[in-house]
C-alpha atoms as a PDB file:
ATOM      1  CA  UNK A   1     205.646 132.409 125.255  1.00  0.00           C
ATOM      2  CA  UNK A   2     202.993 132.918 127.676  1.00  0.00           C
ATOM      3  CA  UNK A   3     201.976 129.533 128.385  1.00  0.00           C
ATOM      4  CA  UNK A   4     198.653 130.661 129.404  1.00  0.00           C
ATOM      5  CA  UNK A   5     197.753 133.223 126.290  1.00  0.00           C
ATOM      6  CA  UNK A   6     200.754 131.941 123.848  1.00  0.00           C
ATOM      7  CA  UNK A   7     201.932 135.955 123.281  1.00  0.00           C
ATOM      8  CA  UNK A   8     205.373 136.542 123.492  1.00  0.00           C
ATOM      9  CA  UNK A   9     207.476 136.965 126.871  1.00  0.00           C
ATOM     10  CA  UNK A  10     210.381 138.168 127.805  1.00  0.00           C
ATOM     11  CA  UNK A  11     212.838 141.398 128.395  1.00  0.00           C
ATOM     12  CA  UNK A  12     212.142 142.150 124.498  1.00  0.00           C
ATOM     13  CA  UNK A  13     208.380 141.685 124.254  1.00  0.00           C
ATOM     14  CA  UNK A  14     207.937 144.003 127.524  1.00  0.00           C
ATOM     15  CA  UNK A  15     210.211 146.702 126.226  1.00  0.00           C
ATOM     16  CA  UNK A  16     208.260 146.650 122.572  1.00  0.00           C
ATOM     17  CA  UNK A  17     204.914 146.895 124.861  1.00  0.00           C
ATOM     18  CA  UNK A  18     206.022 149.675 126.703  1.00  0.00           C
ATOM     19  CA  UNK A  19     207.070 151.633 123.252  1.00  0.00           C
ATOM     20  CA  UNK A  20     203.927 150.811 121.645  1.00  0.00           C
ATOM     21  CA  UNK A  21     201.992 152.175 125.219  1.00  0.00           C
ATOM     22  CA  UNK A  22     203.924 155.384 125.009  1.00  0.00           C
ATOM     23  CA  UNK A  23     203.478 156.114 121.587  1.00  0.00           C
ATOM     24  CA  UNK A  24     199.826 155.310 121.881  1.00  0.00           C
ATOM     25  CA  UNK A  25     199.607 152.498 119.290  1.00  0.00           C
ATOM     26  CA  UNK A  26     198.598 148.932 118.967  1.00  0.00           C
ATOM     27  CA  UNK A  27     201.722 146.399 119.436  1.00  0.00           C
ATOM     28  CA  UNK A  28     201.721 143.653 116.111  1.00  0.00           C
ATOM     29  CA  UNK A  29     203.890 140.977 116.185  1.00  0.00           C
ATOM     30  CA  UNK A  30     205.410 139.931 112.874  1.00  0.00           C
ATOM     31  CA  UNK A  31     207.383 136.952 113.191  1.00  0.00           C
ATOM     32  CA  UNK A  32     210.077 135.905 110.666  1.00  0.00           C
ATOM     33  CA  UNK A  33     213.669 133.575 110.833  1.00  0.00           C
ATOM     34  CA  UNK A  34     216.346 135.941 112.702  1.00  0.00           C
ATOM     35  CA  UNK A  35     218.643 135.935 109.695  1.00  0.00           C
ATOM     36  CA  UNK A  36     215.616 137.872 107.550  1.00  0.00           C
ATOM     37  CA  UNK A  37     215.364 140.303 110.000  1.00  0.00           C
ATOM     38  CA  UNK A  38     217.174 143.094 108.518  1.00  0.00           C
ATOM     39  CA  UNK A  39     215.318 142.222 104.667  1.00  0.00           C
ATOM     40  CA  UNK A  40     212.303 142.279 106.203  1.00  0.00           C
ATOM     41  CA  UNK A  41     212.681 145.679 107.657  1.00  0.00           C
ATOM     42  CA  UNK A  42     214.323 146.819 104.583  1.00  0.00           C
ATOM     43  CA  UNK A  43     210.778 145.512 102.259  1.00  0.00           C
ATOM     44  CA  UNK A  44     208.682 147.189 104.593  1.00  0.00           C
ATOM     45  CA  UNK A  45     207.101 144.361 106.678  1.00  0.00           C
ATOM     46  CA  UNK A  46     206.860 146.077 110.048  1.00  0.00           C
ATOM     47  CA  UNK A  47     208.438 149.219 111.254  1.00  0.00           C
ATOM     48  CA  UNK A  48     210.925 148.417 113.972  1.00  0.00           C
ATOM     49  CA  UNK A  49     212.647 145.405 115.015  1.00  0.00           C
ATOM     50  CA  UNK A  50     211.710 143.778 118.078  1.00  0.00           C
ATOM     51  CA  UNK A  51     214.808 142.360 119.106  1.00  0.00           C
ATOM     52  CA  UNK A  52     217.791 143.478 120.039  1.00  0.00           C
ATOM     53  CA  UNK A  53     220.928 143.257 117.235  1.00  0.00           C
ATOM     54  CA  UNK A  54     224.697 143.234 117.626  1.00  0.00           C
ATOM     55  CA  UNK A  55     225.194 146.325 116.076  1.00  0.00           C
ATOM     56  CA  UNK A  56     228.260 145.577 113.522  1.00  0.00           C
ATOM     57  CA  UNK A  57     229.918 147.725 111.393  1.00  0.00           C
ATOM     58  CA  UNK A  58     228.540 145.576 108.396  1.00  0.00           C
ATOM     59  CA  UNK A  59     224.766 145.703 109.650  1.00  0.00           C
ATOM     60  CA  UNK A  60     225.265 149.605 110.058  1.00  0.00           C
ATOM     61  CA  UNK A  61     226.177 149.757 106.227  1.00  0.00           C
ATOM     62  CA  UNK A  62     222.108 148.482 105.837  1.00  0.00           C
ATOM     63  CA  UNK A  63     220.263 150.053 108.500  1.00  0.00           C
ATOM     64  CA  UNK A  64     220.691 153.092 111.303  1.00  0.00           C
ATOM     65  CA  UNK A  65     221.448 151.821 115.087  1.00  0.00           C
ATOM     66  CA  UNK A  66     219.992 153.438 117.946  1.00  0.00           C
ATOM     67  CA  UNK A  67     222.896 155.093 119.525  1.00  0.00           C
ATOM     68  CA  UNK A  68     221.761 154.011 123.329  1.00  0.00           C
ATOM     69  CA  UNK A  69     221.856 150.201 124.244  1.00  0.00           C
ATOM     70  CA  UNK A  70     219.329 147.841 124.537  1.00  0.00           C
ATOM     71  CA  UNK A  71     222.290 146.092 126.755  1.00  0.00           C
ATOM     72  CA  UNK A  72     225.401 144.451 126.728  1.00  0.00           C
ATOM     73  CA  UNK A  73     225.623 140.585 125.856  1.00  0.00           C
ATOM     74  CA  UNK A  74     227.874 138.497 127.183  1.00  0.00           C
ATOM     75  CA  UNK A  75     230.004 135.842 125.014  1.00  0.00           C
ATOM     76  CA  UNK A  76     230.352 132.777 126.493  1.00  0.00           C
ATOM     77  CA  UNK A  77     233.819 130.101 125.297  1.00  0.00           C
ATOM     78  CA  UNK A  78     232.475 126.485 125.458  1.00  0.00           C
ATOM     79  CA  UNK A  79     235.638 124.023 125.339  1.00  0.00           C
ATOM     80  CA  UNK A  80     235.487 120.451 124.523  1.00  0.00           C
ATOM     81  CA  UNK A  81     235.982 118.154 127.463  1.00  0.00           C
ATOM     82  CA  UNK A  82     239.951 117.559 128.533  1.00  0.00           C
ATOM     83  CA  UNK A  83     240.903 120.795 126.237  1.00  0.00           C
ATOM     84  CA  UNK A  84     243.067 123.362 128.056  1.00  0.00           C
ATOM     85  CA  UNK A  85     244.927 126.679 127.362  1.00  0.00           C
ATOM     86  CA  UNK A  86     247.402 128.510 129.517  1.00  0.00           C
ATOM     87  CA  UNK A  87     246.892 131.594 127.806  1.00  0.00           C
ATOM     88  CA  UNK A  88     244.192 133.222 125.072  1.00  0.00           C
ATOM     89  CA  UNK A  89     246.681 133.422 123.118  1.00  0.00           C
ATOM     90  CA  UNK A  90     247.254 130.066 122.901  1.00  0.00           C
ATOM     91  CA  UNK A  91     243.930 129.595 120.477  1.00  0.00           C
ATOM     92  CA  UNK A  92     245.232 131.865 118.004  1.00  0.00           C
ATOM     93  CA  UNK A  93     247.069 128.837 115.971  1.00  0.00           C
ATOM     94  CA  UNK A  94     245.959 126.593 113.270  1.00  0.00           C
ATOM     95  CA  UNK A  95     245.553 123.305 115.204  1.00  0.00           C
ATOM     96  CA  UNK A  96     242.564 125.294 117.303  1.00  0.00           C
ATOM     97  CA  UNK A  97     239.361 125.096 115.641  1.00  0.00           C
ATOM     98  CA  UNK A  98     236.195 127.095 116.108  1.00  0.00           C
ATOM     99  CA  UNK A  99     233.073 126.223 115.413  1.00  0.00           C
ATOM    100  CA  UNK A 100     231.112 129.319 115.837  1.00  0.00           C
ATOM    101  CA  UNK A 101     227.839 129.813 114.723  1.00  0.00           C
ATOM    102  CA  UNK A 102     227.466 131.535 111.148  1.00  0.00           C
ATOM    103  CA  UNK A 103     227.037 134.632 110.585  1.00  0.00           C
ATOM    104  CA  UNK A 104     226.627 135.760 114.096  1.00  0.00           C
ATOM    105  CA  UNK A 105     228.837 138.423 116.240  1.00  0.00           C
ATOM    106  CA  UNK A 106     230.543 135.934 117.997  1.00  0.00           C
ATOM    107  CA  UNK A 107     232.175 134.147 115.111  1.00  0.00           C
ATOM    108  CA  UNK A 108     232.920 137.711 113.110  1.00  0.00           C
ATOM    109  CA  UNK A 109     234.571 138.797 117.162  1.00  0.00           C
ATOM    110  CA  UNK A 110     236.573 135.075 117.603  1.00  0.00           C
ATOM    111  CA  UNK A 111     238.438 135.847 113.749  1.00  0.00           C
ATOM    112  CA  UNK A 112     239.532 139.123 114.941  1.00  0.00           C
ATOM    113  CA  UNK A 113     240.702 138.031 118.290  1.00  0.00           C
ATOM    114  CA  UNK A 114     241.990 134.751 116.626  1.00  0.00           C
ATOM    115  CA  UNK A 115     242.822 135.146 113.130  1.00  0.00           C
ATOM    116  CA  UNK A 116     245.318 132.217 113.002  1.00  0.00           C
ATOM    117  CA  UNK A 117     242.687 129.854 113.993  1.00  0.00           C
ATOM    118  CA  UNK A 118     240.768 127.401 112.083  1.00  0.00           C
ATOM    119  CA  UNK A 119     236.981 128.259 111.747  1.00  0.00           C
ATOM    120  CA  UNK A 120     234.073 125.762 110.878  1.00  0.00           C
ATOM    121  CA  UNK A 121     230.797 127.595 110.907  1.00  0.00           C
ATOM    122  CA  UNK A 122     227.848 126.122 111.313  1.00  0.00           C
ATOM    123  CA  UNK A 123     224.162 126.349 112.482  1.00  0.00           C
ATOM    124  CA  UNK A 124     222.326 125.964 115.818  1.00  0.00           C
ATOM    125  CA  UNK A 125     222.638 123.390 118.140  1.00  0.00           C
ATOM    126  CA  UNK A 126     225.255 121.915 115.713  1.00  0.00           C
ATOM    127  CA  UNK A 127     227.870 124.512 116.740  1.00  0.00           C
ATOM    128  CA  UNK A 128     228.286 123.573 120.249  1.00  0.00           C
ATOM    129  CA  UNK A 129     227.284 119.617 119.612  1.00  0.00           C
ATOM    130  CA  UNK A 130     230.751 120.003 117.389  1.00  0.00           C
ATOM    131  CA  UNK A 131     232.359 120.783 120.956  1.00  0.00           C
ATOM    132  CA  UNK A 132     230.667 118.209 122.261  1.00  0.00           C
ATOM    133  CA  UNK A 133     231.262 115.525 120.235  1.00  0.00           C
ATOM    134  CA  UNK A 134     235.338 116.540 120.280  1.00  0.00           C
ATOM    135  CA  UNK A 135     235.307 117.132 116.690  1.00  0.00           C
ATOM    136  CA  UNK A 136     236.386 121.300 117.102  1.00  0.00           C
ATOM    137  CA  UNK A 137     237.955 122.473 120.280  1.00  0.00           C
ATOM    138  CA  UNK A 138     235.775 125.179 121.301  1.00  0.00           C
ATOM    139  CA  UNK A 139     233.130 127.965 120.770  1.00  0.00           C
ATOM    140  CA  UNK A 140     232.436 131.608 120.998  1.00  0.00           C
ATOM    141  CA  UNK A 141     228.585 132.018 121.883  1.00  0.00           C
ATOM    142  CA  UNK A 142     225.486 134.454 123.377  1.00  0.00           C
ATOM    143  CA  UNK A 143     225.230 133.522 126.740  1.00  0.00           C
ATOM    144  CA  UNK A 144     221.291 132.780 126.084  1.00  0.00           C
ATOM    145  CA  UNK A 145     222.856 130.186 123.612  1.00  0.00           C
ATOM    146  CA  UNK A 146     225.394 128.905 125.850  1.00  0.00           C
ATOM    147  CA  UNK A 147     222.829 128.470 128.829  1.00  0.00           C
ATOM    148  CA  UNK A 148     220.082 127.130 126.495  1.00  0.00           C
ATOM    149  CA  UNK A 149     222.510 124.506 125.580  1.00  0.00           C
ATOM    150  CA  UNK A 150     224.264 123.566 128.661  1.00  0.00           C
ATOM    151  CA  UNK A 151     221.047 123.765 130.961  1.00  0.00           C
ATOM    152  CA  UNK A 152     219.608 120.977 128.549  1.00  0.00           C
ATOM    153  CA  UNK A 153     222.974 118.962 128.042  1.00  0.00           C
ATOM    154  CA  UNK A 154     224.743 119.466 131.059  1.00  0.00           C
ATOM    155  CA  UNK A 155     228.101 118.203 131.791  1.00  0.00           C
ATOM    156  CA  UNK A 156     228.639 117.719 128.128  1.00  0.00           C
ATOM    157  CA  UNK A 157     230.785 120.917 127.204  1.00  0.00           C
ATOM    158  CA  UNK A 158     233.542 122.535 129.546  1.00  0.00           C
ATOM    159  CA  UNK A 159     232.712 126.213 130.167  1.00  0.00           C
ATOM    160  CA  UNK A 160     235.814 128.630 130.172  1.00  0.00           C
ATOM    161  CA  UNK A 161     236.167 130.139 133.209  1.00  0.00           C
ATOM    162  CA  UNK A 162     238.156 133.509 132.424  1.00  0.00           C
ATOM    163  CA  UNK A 163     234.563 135.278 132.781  1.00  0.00           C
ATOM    164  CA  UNK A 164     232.975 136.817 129.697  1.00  0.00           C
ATOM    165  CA  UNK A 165     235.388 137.193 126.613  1.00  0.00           C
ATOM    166  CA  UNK A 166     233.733 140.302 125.640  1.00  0.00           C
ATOM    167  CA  UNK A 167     230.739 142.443 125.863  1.00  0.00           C
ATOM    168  CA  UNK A 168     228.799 143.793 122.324  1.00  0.00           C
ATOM    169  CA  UNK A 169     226.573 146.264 121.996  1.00  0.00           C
ATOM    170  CA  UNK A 170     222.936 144.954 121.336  1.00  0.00           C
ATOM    171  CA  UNK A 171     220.544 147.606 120.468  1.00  0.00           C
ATOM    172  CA  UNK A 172     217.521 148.363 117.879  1.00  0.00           C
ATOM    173  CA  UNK A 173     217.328 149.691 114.384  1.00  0.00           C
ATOM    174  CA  UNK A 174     215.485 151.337 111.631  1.00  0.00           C
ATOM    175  CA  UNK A 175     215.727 151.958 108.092  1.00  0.00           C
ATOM    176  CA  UNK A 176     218.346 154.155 106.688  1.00  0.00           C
ATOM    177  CA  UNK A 177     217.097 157.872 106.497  1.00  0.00           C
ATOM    178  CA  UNK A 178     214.338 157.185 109.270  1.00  0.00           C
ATOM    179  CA  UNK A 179     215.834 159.698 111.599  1.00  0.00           C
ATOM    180  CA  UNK A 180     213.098 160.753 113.798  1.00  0.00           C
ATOM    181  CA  UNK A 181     212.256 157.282 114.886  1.00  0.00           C
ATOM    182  CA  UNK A 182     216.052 156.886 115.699  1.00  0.00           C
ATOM    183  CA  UNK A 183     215.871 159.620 117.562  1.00  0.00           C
ATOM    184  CA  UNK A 184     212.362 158.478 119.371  1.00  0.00           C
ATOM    185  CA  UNK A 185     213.994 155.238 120.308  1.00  0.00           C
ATOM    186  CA  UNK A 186     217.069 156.441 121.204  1.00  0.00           C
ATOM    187  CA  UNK A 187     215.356 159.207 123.896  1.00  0.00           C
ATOM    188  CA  UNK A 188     213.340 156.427 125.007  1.00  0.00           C
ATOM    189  CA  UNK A 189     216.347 154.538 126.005  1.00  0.00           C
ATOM    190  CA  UNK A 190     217.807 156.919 127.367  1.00  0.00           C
ATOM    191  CA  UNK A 191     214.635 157.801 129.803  1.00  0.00           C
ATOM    192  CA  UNK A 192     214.459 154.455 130.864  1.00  0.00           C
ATOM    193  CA  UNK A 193     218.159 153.782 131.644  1.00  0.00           C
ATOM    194  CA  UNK A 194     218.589 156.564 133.457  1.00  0.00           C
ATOM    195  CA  UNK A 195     215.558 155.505 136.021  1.00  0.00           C
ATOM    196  CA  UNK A 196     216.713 152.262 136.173  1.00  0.00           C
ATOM    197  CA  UNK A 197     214.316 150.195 134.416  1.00  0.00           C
ATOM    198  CA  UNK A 198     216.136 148.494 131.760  1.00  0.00           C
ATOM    199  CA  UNK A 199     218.352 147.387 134.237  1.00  0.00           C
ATOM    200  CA  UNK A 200     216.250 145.982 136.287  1.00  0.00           C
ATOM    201  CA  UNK A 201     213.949 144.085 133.672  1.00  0.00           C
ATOM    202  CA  UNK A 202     217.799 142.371 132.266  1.00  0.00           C
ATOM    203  CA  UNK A 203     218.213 141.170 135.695  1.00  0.00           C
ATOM    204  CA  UNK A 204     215.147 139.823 136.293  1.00  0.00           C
ATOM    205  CA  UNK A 205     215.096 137.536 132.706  1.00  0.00           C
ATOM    206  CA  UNK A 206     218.638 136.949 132.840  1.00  0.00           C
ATOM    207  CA  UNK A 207     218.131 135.110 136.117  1.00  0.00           C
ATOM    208  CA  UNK A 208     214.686 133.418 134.899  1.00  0.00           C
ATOM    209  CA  UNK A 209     217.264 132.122 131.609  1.00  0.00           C
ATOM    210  CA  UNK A 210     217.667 128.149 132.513  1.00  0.00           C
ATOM    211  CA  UNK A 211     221.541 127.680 132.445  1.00  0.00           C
ATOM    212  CA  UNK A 212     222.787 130.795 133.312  1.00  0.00           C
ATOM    213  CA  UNK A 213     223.633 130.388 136.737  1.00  0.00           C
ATOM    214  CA  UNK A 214     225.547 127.352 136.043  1.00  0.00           C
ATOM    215  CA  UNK A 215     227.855 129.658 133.297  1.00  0.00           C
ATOM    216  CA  UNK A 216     228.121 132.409 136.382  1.00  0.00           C
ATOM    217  CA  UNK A 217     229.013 129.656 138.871  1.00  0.00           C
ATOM    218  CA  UNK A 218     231.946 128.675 136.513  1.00  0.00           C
ATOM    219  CA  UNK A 219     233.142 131.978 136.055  1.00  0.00           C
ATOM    220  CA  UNK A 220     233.429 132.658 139.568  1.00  0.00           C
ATOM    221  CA  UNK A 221     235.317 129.526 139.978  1.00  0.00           C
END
């Protein structure tokens, strides 16, 4: 937030401005607990979401995707501290456990890449304090997650440094059947890929996100 007028900030919050400016209409924020997002749209409650979504095959059974991305987000693998791996492949096994946090991409990603692998869902921060504490063995996060945590913890976690273990698709939605604001959207993401504004608005947050650079540091080794 704003610290000066309390309104929302950030990559989202400019992009849903700059919608509501070219479709000549007043910008409302409804706010609401991330895991009522798709209900809410579903009763009604406001008419697009304002955040960015995984778009899963299960989610797509509820609601229509916008086929352009909003942009690509990075999964990050926390380890607990002393835990190694020669291989990926080495985590798909029993005596690895997960603690991912429920319900999100990440932890429906980690079971197909890892299907032999124990899994202990759980909420937010408690899925990486799990790590921490040496009571699972790793991970699969956001990197906003992973950078929230580490930039406010740091040292605590080891941070895998194979890069990014994959990239989904985060994009908006609407209601099933609402085709010509899918189509809206969708043209509107198009426009402003293609002149290089997305792109640059991503950068710019993604390097104002505490944490990040210490993930991108790691990666590079």
């Amino acid at each position: 937030r704003d610290p000066d007028t309390n309104e929302p900030m950030g990559l989202m919050p400019e992009i849903c401005e700059l919608m509501a400016q070219d479709l000549g209409v007043e910008l409302e924020y409804v706010e609401m607990p991330f895991g009522e997002l798709i209900a809410g749209l579903l009763a009604d409650k406001f008419d697009w979401i304002g955040i960015a979504f995984t778009s899963t095959p299960e989610r797509a059974k509820q609601v229509l995707f916008i086929d352009e991305p909003t942009f690509f987000e990075d999964s990050v693998l926390l380890l607990r501290p002393g835990f190694t791996f020669d291989k990926l492949a080495d985590l798909n096994t029993p005596d690895v456990t997960f603690s991912n946090m429920s319900g999100s991409a990440q932890d429906a990603s980690a079971r197909l890449l890892f299907p032999d692998a124990t899994f202990k869902p759980l909420g937010w921060p408690e899925t990486v304090l799990e790590v921490a504490a040496g009571r699972s063995d790793c991970c699969l996060i956001a990197i906003w997650n992973a950078a929230a945590y580490i930039n406010e913890n740091p040292g605590t976690v080891d941070i895998w440094e194979g890069g990014s273990l994959f990239s989904d698709v985060n994009t908006f939605y609407v209601p099933a059947g609402d085709w010509k604001t899918k189509e809206w959207i969708g043209n509107w993401f198009r426009f402003y890929a293609a002149h290089g504004w997305q792109q640059a608005r991503f950068d710019y947050w993604i390097g104002e996100l505490p944490g990040v650079e210490t993930i991108q540091e790691a990666w590079e080794g």
